[in-house]
Protein backbone atom coordinates (compact mmCIF):
# COMPACT_ATOMS: atom_id res chain seq x y z
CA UNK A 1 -89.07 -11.66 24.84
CA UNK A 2 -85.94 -14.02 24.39
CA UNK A 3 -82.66 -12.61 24.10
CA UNK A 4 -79.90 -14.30 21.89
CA UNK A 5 -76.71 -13.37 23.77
CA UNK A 6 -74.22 -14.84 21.02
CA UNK A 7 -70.68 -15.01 22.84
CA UNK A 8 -69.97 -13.06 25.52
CA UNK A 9 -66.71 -12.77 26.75
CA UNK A 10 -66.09 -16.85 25.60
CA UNK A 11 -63.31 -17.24 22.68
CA UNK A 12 -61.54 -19.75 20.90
CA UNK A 13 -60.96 -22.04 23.73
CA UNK A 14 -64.56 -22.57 24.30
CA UNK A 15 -65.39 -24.33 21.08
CA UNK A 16 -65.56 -23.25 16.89
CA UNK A 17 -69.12 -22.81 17.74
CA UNK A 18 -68.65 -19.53 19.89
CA UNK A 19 -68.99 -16.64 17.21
CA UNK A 20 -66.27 -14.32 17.34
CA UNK A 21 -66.27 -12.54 13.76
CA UNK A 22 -68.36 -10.36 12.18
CA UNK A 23 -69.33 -12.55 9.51
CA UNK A 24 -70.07 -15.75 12.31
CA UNK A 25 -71.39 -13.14 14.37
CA UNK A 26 -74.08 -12.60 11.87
CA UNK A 27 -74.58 -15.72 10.58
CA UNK A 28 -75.11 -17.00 13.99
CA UNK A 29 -77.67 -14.14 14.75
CA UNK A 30 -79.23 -15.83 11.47
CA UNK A 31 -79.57 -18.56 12.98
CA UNK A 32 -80.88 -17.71 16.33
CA UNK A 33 -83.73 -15.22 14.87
CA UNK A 34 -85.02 -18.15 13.08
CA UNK A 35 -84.99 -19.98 16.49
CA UNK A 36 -87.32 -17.59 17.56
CA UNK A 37 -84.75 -14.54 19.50
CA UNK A 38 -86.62 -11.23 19.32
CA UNK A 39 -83.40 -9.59 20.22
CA UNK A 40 -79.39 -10.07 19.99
CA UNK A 41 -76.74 -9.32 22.36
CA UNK A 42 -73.62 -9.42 21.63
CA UNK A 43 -69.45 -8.66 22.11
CA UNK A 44 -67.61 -7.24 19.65
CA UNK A 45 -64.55 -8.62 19.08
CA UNK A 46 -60.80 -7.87 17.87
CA UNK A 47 -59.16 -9.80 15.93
CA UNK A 48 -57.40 -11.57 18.29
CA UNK A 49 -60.45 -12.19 20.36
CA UNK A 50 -60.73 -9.50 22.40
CA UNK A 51 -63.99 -7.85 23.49
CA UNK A 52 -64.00 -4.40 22.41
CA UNK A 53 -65.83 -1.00 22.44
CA UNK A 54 -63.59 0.56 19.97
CA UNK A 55 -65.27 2.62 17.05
CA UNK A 56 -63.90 0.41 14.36
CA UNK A 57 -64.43 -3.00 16.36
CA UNK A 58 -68.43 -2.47 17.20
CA UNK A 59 -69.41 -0.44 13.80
CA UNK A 60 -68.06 -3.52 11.67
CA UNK A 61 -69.84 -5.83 14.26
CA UNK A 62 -73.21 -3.86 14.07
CA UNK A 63 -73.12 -3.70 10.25
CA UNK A 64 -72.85 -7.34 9.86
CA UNK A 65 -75.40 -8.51 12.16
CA UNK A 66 -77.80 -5.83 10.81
CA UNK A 67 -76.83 -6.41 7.36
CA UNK A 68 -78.57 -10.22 8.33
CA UNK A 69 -81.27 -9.57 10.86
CA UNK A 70 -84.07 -7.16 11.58
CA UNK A 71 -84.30 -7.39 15.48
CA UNK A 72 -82.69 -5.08 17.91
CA UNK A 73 -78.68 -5.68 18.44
CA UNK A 74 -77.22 -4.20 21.52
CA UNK A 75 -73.58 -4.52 22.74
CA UNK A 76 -71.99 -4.76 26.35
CA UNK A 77 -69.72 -1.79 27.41
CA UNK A 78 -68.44 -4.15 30.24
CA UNK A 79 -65.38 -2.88 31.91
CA UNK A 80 -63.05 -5.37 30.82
CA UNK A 81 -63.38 -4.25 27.28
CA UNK A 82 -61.84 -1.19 28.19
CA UNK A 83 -60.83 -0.91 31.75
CA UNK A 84 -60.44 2.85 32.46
CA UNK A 85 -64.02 4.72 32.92
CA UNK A 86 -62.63 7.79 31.14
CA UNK A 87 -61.62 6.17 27.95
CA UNK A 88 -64.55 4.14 27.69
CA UNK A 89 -66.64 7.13 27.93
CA UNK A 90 -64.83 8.61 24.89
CA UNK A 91 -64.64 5.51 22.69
CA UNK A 92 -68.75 5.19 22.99
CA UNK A 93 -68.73 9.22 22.42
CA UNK A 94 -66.76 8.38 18.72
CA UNK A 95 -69.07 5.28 18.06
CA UNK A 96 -69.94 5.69 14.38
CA UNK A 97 -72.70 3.42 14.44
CA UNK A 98 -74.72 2.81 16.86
CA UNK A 99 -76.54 -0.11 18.48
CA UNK A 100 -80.27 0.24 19.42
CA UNK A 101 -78.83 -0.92 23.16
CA UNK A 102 -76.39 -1.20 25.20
CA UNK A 103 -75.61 -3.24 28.76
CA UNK A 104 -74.36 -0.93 31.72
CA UNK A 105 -72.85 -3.27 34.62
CA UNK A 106 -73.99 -0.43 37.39
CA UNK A 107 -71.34 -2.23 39.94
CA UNK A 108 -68.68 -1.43 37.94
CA UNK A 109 -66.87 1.87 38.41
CA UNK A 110 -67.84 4.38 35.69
CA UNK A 111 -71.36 2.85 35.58
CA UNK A 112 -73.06 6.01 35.57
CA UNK A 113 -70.97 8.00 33.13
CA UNK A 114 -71.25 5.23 30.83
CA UNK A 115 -74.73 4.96 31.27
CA UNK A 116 -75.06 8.76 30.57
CA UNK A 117 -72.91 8.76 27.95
CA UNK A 118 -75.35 6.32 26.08
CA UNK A 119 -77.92 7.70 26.36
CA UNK A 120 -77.18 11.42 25.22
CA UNK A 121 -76.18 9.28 22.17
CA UNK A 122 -79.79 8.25 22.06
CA UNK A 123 -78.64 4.69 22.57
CA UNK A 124 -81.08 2.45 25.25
CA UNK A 125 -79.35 1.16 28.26
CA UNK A 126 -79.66 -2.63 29.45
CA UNK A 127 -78.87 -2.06 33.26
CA UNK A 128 -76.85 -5.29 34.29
CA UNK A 129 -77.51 -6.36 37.94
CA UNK A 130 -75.36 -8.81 38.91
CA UNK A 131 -75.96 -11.02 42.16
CA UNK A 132 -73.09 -10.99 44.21
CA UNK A 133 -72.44 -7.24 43.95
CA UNK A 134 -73.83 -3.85 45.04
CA UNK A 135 -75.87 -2.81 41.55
CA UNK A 136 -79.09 -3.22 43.66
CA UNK A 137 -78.28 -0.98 45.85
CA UNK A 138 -76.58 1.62 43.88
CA UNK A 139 -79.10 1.25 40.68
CA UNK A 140 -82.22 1.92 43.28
CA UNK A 141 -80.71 5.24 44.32
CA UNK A 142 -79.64 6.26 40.51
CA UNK A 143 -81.18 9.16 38.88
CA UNK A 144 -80.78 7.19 35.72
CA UNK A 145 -82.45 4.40 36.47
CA UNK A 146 -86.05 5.30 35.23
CA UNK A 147 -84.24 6.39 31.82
CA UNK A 148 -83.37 2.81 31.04
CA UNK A 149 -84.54 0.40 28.74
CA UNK A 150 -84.98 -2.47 30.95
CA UNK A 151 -82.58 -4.09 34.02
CA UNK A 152 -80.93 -6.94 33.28
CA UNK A 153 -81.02 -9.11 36.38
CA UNK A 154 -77.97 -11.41 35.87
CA UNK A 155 -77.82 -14.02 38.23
CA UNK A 156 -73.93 -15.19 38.23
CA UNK A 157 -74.32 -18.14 40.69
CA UNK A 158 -73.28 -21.00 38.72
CA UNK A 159 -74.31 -23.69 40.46
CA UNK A 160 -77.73 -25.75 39.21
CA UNK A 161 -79.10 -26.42 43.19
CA UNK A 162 -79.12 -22.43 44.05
CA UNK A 163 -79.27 -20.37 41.48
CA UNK A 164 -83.13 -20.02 41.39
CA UNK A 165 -82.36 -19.24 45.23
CA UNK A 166 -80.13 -16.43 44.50
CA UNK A 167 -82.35 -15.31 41.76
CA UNK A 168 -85.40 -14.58 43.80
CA UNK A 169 -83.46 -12.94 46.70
CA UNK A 170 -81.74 -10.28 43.79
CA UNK A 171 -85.29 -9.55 42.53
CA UNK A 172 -85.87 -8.87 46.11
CA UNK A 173 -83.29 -6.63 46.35
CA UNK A 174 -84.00 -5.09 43.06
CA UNK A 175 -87.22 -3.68 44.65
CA UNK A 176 -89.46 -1.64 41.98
CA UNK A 177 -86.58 -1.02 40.25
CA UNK A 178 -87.77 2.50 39.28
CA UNK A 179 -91.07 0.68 36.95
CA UNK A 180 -88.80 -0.83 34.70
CA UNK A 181 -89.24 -4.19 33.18
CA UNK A 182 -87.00 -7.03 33.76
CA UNK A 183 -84.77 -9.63 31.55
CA UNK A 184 -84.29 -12.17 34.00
CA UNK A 185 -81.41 -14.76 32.87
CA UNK A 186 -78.71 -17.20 35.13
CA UNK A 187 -75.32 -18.24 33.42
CA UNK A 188 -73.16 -21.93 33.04
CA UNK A 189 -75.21 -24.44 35.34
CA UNK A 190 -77.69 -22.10 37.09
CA UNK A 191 -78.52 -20.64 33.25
CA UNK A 192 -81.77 -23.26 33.08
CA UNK A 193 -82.79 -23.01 36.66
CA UNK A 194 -83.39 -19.27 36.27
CA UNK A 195 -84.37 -19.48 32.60
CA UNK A 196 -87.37 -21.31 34.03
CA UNK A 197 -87.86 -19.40 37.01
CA UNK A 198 -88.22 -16.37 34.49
CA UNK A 199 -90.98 -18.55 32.69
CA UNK A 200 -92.64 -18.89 35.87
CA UNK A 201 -92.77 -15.19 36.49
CA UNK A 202 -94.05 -14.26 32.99
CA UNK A 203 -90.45 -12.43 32.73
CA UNK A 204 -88.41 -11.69 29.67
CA UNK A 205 -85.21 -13.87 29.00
CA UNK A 206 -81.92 -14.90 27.46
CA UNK A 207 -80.16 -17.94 26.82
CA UNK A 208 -76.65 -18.46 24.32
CA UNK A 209 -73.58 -19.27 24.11
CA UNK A 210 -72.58 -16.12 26.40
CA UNK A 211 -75.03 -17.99 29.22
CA UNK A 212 -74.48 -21.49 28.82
CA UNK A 213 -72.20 -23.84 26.21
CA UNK A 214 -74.27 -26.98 27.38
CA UNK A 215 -78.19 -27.77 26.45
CA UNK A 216 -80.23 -29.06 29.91
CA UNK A 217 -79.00 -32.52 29.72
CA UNK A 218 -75.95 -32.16 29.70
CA UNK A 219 -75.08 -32.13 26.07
CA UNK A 220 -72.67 -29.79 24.47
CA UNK A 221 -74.79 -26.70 22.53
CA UNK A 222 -73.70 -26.71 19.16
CA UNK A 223 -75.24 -23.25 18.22
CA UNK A 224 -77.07 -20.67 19.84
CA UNK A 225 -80.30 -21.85 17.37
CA UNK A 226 -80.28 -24.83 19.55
CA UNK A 227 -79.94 -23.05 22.62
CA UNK A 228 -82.40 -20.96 21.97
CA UNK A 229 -84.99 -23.45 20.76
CA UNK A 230 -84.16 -25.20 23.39
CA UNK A 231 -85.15 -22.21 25.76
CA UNK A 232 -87.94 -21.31 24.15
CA UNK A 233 -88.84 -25.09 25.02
CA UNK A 234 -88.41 -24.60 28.78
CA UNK A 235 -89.49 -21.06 28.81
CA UNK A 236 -93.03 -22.03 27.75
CA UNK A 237 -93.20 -25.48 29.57
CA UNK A 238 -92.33 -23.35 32.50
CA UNK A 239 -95.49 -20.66 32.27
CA UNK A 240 -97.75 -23.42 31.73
CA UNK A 241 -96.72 -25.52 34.98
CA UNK A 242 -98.64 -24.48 38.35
């Protein structure tokens, strides 16, 4: 599996290429299904080009997208889309459409709630381990965590020399991770490292514009079809090296 992850928490500064409307969102999503994605992930976004969990802001992102494409489409709920874990909890109780998924950061405060909240909605949870934080730890104790769809091991060390490092010591940490299976993906320049790594390990994926706005050498990514052509490139060169 190879998850699209369109945008992320990117905007207008980051290039015309980063989707941030409905109608780019889906167009994009387009785009990166005929790549070969299996999946999309994306963040909703106001107007102004702010991510959002409101009612309004992720139904008109959903319809679009699944207006377009056939393939699951899951949102984040990531804290800074709505800071307070309360009022989060309440805006995904009034979603009015819902997305087959949805990521959980389990180091942020609320995780659980959030998590629960989902799924009573009958909404799949992508648990979002970052490196760098406490998720392991907290996620391996959770009464949730065997209710999830999958664990999203999100390797946020940057840097292109240690991020397949940092990768293998958070699957370490990560443990059995109650039986569930694993999306394995690394962001800016440690986004190729681990994509490969995942390859390797015969692990699901992600790559986009969220992940990464450059293609391995260096060039800027002018879509996430490229990106994710491009991944799908690595991802299988990587299972078939020794």
């Amino acid at each position: 599996m190879v998850q699209v992850c369109l945008n992320g928490p990117r905007g207008a500064t980051d290039g015309a290429m980063v989707p941030l409307t409905p109608e780019t969102m889906a167009e994009s999503a387009v785009a990166a299904v005929a790549a070969g994605a299996t999946d999309v992930h994306v963040h909703p976004k106001t107007p102004c080009g702010r991510d959002s969990v409101s009612t309004r802001v992720v139904a008109a992102t959903l319809e679009a997208i699944r207006a377009r494409v056939a393939v699951p489409v899951g949102v984040t709920t990531g804290a800074w889309a709505e800071p307070d874990p309360s009022a989060r909890v309440e805006r995904i109780r009034n979603w009015t459409v819902l997305p087959d998924h949805a990521s959980v950061n389990w180091h942020e405060p609320g995780a659980e709630q959030v998590a629960a909240a989902l799924i009573d909605l009958g909404v799949d949870v992508e648990a979002g381990i970052w490196s760098g934080t406490d998720g392991a730890a907290r996620f391996a104790v959770s009464p949730l965590g065997p209710k999830v769809l999958r664990v999203l091991v999100e390797v946020t060390d940057p840097a292109l020399d240690t991020a397949e490092q940092t990768a293998r010591a958070l699957l370490a940490d990560l443990g059995p991770a109650h039986g569930r299976p694993l999306l394995l993906h690394g962001e800016d320049g440690g986004a190729w490292p681990v994509l490969r790594l995942a390859g390797r390990l015969g692990l699901a994926t992600r790559v986009g514009l969220e992940d990464t706005l450059l293609l391995p050498d260096g060039q800027r990514a002018l879509s996430n079809a490229r990106l994710v052509a491009e991944g799908l490139a690595q991802y299988g060169w990587a299972r078939r090296s020794p």
